[in-house]
Protein backbone atom coordinates (compact mmCIF):
# COMPACT_ATOMS: atom_id res chain seq x y z
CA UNK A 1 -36.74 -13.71 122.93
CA UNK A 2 -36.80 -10.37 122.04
CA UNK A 3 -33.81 -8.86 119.58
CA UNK A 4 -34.86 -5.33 119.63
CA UNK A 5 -32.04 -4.17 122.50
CA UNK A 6 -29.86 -5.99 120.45
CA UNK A 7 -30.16 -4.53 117.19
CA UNK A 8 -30.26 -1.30 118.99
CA UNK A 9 -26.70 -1.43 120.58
CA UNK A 10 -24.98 -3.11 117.31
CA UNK A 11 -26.59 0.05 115.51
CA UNK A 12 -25.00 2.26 118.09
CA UNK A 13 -21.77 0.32 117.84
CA UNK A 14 -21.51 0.48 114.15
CA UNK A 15 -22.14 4.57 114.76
CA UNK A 16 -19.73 5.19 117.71
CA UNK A 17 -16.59 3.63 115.56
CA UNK A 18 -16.52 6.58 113.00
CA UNK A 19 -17.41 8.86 115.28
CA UNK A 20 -14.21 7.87 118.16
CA UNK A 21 -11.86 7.79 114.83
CA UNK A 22 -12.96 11.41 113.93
CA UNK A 23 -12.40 12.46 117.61
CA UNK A 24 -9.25 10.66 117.40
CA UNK A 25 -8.16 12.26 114.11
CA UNK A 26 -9.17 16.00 115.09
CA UNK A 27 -7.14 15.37 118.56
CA UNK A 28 -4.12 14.16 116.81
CA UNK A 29 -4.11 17.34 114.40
CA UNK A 30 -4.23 19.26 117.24
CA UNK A 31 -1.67 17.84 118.91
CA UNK A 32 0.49 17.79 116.36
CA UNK A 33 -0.07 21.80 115.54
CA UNK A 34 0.27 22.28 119.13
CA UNK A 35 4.26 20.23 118.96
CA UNK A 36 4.23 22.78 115.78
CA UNK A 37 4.42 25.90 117.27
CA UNK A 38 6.32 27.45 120.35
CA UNK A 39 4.78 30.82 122.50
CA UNK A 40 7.90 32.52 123.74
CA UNK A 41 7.20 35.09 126.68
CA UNK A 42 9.63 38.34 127.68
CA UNK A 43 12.05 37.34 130.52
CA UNK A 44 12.64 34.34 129.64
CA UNK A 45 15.39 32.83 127.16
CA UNK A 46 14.44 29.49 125.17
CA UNK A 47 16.72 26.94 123.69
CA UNK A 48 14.81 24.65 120.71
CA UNK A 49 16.55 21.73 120.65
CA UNK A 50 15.75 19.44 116.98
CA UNK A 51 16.30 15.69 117.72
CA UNK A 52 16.26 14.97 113.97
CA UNK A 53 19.26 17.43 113.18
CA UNK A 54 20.89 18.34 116.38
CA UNK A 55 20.42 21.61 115.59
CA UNK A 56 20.21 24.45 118.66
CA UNK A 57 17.88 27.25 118.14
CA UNK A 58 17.92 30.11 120.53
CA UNK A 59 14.82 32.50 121.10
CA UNK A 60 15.07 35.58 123.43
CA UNK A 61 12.68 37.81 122.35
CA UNK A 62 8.49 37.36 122.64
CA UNK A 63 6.45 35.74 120.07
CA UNK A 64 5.69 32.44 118.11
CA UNK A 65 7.94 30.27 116.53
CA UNK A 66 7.98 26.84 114.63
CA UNK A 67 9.77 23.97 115.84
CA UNK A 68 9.54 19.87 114.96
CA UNK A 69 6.44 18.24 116.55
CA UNK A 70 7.39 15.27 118.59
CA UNK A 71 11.16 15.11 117.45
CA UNK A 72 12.06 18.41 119.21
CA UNK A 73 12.84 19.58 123.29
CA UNK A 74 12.53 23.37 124.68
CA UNK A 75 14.71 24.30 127.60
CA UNK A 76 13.36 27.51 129.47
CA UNK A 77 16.12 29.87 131.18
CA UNK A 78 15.11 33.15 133.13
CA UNK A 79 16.94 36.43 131.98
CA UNK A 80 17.29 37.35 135.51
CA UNK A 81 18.22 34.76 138.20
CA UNK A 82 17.98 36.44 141.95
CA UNK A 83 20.09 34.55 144.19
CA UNK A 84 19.60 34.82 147.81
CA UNK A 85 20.89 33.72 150.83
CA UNK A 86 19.31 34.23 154.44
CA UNK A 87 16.39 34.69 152.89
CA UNK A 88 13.48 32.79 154.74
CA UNK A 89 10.62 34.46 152.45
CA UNK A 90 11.38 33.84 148.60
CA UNK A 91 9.30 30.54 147.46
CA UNK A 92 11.90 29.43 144.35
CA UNK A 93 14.00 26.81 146.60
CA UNK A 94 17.46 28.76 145.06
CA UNK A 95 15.76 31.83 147.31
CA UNK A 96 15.69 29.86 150.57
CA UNK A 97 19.42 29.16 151.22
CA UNK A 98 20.87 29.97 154.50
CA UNK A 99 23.29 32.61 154.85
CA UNK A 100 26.96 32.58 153.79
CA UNK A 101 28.65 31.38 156.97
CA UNK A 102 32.65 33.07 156.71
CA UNK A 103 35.64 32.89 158.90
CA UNK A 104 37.24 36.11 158.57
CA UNK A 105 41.05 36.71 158.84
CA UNK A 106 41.42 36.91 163.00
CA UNK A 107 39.59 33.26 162.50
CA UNK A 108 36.51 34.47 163.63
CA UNK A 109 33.53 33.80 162.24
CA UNK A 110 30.55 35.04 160.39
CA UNK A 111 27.10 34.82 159.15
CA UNK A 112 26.34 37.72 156.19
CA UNK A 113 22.89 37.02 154.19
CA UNK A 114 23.40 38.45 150.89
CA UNK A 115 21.04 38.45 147.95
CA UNK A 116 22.92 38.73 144.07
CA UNK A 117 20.87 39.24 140.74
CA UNK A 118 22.32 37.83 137.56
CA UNK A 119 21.46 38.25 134.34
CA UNK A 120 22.08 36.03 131.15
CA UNK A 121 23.25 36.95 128.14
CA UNK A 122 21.36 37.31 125.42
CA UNK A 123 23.60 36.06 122.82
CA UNK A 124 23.02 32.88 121.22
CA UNK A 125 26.35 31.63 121.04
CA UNK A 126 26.92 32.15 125.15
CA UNK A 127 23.76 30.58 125.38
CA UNK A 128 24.12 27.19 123.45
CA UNK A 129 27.66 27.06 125.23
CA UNK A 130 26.05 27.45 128.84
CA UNK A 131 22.88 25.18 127.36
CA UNK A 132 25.35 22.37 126.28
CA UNK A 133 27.11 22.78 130.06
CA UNK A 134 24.37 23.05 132.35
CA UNK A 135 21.38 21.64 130.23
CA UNK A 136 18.64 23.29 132.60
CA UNK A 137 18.04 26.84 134.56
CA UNK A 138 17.97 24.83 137.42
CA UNK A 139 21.56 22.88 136.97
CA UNK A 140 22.51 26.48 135.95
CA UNK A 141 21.49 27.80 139.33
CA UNK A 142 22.90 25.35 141.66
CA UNK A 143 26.19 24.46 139.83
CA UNK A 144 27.33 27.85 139.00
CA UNK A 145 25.50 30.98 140.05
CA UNK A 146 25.26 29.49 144.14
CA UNK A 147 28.24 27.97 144.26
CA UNK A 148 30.30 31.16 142.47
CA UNK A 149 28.49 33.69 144.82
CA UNK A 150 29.14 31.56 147.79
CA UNK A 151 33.14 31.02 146.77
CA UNK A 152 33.38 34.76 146.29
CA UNK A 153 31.76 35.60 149.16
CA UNK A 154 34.00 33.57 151.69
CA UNK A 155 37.14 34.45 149.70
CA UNK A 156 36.39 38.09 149.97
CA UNK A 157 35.88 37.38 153.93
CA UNK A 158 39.45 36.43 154.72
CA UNK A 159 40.49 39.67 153.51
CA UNK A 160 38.73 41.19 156.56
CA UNK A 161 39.29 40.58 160.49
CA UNK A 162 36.56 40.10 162.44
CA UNK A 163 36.20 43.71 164.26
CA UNK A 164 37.38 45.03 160.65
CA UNK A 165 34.25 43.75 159.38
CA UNK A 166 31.45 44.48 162.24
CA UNK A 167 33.45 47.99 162.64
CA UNK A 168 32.44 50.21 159.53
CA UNK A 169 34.05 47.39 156.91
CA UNK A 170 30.86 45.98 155.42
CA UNK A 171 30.57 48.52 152.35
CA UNK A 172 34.09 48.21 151.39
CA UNK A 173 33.60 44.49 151.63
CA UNK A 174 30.27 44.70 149.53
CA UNK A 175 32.08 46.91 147.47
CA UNK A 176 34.85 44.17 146.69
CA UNK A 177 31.94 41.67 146.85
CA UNK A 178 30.89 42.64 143.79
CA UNK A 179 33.86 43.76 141.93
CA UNK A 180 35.57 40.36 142.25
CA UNK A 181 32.35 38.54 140.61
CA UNK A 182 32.40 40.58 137.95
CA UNK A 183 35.91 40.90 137.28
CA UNK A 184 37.78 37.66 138.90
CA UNK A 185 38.87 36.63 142.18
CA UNK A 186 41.50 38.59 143.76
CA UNK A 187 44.78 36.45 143.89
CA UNK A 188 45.80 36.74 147.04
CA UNK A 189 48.55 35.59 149.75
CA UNK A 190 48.55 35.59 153.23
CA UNK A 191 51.08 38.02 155.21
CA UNK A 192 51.28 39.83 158.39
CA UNK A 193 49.84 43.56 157.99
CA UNK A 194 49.08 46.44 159.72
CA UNK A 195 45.62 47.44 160.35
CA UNK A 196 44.60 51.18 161.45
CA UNK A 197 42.33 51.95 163.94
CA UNK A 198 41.00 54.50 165.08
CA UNK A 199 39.99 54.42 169.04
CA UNK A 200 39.71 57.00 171.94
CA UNK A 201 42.56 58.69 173.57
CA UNK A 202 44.02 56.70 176.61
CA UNK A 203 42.40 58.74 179.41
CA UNK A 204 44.96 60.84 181.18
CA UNK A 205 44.89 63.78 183.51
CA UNK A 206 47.01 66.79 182.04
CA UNK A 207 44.97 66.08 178.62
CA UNK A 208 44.02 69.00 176.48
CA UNK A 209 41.60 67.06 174.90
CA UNK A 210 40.33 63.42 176.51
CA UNK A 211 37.70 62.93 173.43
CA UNK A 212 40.03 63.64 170.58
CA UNK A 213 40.15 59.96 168.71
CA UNK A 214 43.59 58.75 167.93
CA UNK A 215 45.00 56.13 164.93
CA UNK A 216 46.28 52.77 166.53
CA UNK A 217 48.32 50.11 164.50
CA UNK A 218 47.88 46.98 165.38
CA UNK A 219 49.17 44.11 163.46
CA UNK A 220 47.40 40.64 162.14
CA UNK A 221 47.55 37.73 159.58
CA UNK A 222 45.10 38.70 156.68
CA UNK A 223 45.08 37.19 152.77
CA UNK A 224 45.96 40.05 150.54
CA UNK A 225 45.81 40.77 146.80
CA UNK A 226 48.44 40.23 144.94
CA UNK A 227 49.67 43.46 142.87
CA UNK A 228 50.62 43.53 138.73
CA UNK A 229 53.44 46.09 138.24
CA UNK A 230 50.44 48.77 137.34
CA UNK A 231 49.15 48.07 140.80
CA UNK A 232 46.53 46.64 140.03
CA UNK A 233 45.32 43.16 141.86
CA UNK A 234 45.97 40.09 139.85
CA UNK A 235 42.89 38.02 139.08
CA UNK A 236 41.92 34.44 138.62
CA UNK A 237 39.49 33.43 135.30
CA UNK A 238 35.68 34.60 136.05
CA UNK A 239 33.75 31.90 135.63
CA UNK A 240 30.66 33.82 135.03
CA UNK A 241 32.42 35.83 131.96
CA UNK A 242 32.61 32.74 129.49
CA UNK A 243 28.74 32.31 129.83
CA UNK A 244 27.97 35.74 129.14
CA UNK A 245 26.80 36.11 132.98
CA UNK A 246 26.78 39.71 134.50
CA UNK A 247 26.24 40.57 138.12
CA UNK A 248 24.34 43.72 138.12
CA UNK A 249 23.06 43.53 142.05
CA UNK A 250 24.91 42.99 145.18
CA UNK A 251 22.76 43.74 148.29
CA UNK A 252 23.80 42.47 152.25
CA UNK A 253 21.97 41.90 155.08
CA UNK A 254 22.45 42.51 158.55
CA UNK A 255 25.14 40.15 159.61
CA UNK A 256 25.68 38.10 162.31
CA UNK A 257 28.86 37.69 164.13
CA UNK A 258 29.84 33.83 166.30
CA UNK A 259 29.00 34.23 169.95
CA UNK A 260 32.89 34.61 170.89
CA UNK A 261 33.12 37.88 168.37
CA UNK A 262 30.02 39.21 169.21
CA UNK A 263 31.31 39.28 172.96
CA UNK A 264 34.61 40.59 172.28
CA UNK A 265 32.64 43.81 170.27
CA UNK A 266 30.10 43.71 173.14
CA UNK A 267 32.86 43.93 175.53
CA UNK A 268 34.73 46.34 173.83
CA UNK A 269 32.06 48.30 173.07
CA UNK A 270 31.22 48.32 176.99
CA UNK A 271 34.98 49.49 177.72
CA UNK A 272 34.45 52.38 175.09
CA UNK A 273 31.65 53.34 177.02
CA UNK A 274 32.95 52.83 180.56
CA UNK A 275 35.46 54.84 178.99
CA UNK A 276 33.46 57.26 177.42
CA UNK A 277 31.56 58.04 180.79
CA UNK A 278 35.49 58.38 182.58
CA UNK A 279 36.15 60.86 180.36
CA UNK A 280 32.78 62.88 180.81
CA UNK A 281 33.65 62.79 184.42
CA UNK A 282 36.64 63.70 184.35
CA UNK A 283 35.69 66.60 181.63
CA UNK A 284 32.91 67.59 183.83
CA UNK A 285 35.86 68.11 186.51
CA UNK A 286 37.76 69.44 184.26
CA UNK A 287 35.21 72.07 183.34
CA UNK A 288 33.98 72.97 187.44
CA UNK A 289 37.64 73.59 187.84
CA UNK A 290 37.49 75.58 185.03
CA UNK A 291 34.33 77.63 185.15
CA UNK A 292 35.28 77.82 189.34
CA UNK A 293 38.88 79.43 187.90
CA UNK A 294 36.80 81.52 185.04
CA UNK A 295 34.04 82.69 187.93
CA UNK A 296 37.44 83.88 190.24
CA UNK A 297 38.51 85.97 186.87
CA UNK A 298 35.31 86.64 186.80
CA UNK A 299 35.53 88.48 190.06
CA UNK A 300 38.95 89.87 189.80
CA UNK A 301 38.42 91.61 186.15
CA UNK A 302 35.18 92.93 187.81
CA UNK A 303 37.01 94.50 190.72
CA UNK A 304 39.54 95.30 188.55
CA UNK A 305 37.80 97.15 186.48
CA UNK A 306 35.19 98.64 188.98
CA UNK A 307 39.07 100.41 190.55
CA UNK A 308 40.20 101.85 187.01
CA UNK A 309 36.28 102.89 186.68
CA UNK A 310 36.90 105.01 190.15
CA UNK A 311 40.11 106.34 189.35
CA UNK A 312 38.64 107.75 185.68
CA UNK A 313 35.71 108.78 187.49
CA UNK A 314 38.16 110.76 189.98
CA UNK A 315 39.85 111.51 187.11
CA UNK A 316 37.55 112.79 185.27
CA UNK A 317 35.53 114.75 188.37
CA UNK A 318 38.85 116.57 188.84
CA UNK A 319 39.26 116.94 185.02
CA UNK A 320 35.69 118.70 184.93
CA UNK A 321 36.51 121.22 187.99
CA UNK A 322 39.93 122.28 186.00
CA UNK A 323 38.03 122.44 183.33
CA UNK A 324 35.32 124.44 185.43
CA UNK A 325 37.65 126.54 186.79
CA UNK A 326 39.27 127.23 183.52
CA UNK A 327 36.10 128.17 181.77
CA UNK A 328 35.13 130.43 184.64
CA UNK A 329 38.27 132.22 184.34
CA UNK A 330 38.15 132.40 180.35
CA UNK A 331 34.52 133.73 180.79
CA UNK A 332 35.97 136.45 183.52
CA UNK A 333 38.25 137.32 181.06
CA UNK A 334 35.81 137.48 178.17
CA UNK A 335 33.99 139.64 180.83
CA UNK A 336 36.52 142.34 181.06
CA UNK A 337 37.55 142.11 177.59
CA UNK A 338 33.98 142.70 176.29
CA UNK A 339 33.61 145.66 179.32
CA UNK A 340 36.89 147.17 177.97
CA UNK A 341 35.32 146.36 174.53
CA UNK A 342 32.00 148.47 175.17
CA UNK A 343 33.81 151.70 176.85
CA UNK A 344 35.81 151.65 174.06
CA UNK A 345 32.94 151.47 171.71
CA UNK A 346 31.16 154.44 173.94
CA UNK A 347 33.95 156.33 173.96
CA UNK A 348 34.17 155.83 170.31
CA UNK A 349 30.53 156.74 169.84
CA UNK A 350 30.72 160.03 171.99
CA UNK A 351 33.67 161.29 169.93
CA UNK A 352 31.49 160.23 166.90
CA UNK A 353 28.50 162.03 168.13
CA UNK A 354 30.27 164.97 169.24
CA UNK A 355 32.58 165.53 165.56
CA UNK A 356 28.92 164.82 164.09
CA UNK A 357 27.44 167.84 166.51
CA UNK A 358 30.47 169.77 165.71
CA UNK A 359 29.99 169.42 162.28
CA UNK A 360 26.21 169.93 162.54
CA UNK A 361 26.98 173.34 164.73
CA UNK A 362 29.66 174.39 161.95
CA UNK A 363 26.72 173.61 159.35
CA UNK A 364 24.05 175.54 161.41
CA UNK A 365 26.12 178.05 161.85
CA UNK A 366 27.08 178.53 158.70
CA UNK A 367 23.69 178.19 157.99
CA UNK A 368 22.39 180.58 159.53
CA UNK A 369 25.37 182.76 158.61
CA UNK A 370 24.21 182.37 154.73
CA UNK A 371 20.25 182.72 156.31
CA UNK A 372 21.00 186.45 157.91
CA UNK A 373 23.06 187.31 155.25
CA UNK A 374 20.03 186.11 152.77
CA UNK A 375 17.51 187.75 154.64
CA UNK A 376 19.33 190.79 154.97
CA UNK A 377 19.84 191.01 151.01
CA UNK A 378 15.87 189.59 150.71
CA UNK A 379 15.33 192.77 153.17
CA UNK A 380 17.19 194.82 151.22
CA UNK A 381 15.71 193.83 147.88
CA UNK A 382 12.50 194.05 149.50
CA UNK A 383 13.02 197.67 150.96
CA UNK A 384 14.72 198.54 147.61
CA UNK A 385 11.48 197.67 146.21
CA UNK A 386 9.28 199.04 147.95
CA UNK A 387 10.97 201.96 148.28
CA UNK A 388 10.71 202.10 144.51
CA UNK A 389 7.22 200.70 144.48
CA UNK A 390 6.43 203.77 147.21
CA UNK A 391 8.41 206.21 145.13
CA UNK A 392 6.25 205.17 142.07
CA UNK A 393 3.42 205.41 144.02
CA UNK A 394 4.05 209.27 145.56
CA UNK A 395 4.85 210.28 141.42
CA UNK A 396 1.41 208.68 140.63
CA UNK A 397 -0.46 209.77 144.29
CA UNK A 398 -4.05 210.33 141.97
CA UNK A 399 -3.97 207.53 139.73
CA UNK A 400 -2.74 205.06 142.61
CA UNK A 401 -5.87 206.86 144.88
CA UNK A 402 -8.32 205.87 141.66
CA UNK A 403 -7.27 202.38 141.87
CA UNK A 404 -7.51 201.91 145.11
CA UNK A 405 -10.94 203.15 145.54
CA UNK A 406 -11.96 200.50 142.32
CA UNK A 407 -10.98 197.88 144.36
CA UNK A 408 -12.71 198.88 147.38
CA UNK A 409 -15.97 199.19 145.74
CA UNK A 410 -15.65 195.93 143.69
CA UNK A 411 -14.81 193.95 146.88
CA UNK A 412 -17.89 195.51 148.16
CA UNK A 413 -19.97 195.34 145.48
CA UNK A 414 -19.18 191.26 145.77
CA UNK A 415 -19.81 191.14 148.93
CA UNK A 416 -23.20 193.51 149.83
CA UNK A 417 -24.94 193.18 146.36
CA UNK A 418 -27.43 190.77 148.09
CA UNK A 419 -28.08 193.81 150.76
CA UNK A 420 -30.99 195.92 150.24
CA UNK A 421 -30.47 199.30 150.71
CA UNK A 422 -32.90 201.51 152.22
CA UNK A 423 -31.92 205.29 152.08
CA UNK A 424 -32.75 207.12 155.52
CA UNK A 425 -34.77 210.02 155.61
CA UNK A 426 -31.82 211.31 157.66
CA UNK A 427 -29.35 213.11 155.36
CA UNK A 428 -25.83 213.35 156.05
CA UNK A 429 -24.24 216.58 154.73
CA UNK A 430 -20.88 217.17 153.82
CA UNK A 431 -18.07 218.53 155.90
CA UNK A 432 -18.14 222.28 156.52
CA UNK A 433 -14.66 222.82 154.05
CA UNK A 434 -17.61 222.44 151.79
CA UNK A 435 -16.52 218.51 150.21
CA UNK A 436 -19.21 215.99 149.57
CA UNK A 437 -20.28 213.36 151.69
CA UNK A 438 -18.40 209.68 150.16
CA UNK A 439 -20.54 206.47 150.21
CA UNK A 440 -17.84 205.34 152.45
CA UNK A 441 -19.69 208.06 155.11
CA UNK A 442 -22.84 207.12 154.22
CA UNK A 443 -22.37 203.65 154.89
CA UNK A 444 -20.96 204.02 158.44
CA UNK A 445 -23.01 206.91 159.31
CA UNK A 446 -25.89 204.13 158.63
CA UNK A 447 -24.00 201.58 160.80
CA UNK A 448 -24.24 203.94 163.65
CA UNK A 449 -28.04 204.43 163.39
CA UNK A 450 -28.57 200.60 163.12
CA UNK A 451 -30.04 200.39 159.80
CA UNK A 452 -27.37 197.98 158.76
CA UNK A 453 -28.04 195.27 161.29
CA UNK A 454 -32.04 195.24 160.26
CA UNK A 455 -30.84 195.09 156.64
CA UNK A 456 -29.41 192.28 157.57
CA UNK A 457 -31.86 190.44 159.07
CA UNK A 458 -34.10 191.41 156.46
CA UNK A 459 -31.72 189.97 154.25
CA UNK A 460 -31.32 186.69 155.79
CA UNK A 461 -35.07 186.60 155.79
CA UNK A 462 -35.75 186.76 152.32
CA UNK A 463 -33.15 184.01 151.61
CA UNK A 464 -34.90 181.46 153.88
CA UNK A 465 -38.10 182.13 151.76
């Protein structure tokens, strides 16, 4: 028999035992340091419940935190709850409710998918109190936050009729949607009121204006707020407002009226139309008649005014030949005026010229009055002069002679010194009362024989050389 497997698995045995215990040990520490400590993420709101004291511990913020391993429970609540209803898409099952079904005041009713956010409060003391009330975020959820949207939201509905609602009323309802789950329920009674509405003129023929809309009152059973002495709508307790809870979202859908509504709108809406296209017709009359009357105007202004534009034109051609006429005859006169003018002038200028020729003939005459008389004393002067001059000369007969001959024979000396004289052999002799013969004689006795002129051109020949 052999032992040696044996001894072999005891040994491993007697090994594994220590080994398991330390596995056991290091696994228990770890559990119990993971019981130890608590993570807390942002969003979320955690509520440390000790088993040993009873104490509640409330943690808001991120980070780590101690609590009692094994003896202790955390409760997790989100900051920010999103309930929505009608909405097939959202995977938390508080997300896939079906929409808000309502009956509005006209008992019809309606379908309106509408999606609220809530958020939590962050104060410890709200929180234990909603913690000791609901005990989970789920409980939380479905016991308060649904079921107070969806009371709200059908209470707010019978303040509404039917058309009210499908008709332009859905923001004022969202509006009052959200003010009554943040503030308290309206309370309200139910009395007969009148609702306004506003619809097309009746169409009529002698109407000014066929698409001019006109108020209607019309009136119906509808719940009501009920008014403090401020005015102010009484409210019932929030529910929401002892937890802390605020409601900082309100968004609707597209809602969805019951077959018998949606008919009545569809009908009505097909009236307004059939309506609508009645009154296009009968504006579209309305407006051939018109432009057909407007196009006659048309026509008569034109003619109209085509006859006053021939009568000013006659008027005018007529104007222009008086005027013409009267311009021809102002220019006539103008004519005559300027003729009469001019002979006037002439005359004028004649008389002018004939004083001025009388007055130059008086001056000439005058003139040559003062001439004669100055020439006749300038003769006399002169005469008296030479008289005396002549008398002067008779009592000095020689020595006026002397002179005279001096100037003879200087004027000829200047002009015949160039001359070359050549003495004839012809002698002149004096005059038989015995006087000599002059150089005045000699000279024109020479002229006579001719000598002169070949003096001269022996003269003129020794100046060329």
């Amino acid at each position: 028999m052999d032992f040696k497997p044996q001894a072999q698995a005891a040994l491993k045995k007697k090994l594994s035992l220590p080994l398991a215990g330390g596995i056991l040990g290091i696994a228990a520490l770890l559990g119990v340091a993971n019981n130890s400590v608590l993570m807390t993420d942002a969003g979320y709101t955690y509520v440390h419940q000790n088993n040993v004291t009873g104490e509640l511990d409330v943690f808001s913020e991120p980070g780590i935190h101690f609590r009692m391993p094994f003896l202790s429970k955390i409760t997790q609540y989100d900051q920010v709850i999103t309930v929505s209803y009608g909405n097939t898409t959202g995977e938390d099952f508080y997300q896939r409710l079906p929409s808000i079904q309502v009956r509005f005041a006209d008992t019809y009713i309606g379908s309106i998918p509408v999606t609220f956010r809530f958020k939590l409060s962050l104060n410890p003391d709200a929180v234990v109190k909603m913690h000791r009330e609901f005990r989970n975020n789920s409980n939380l959820i479905d016991a308060l936050l649904v079921k107070n949207a969806r009371n709200v939201t059908v209470i707010t509905a019978t303040q509404y009729t039917g058309e009210e609602f499908f008709q332009g009323g859905l923001n004022q309802f969202k509006t009052q949607l959200g003010d009554q789950l943040r503030d308290g329920i309206y309370m309200t009674e139910r009395k007969q009121v009148e609702v306004e509405q506003i619809d097309l003129a009746p169409v009529g023929i002698n109407q000014s204006d066929s698409n001019k809309l006109q108020r209607t009152q019309q009136l119906v059973w509808k719940t009501v707020p009920v008014l403090d002495v401020d005015g102010n709508p009484k409210r019932q307790n929030n529910p929401l407002q002892q937890y802390g809870i605020a409601v900082t979202q309100v968004t609707i859908g597209d809602p969805s009226p019951e077959e018998q509504l949606n008919t009545l709108l569809m009908d009505k809406k097909r009236l307004v139309a059939d309506r609508i296209r009645a009154i296009q017709e009968q504006e579209t009359s309305k407006a051939q008649a018109e432009t057909e009357q407007l196009r006659k105007e048309i026509q008569r202004t034109r003619e109209v005014q085509d006859a006053q534009r021939n009568k000013e034109l006659a008027i005018i051609s007529e104007q222009k030949e008086v005027e013409i006429a009267r311009q021809i005859a102002e220019r006539e006169i103008v004519e005559v005026e300027k003729a009469k003018r001019l002979a006037e002038v002439n005359k004028e200028k004649e008389l002018a010229i004939a004083q001025a020729n009388l007055a130059i003939q008086k001056a000439n005459a005058l003139s040559a009055e003062y001439e004669a008389k100055a020439i006749l004393s300038k003769g006399h002067a002169e005469a008296e002069i030479l008289k005396s001059k002549y008398d002067a000369y008779g009592a000095n007969r020689d020595v006026y002679l002397a002179e005279l001959n001096r100037d003879v024979s200087t004027s000829l000396y200047n002009n015949l010194k160039n001359y070359q004289v050549q003495m004839p052999t012809n002698y002149f002799g004096g005059s038989n009362a015995g006087k000599l013969t002059t150089n005045l004689d000699v000279i024109t006795g020479l002229g006579a024989l001719g000598i002169l002129e070949k003096n001269q051109k022996l003269a003129d020949a020794s100046q060329n050389k």
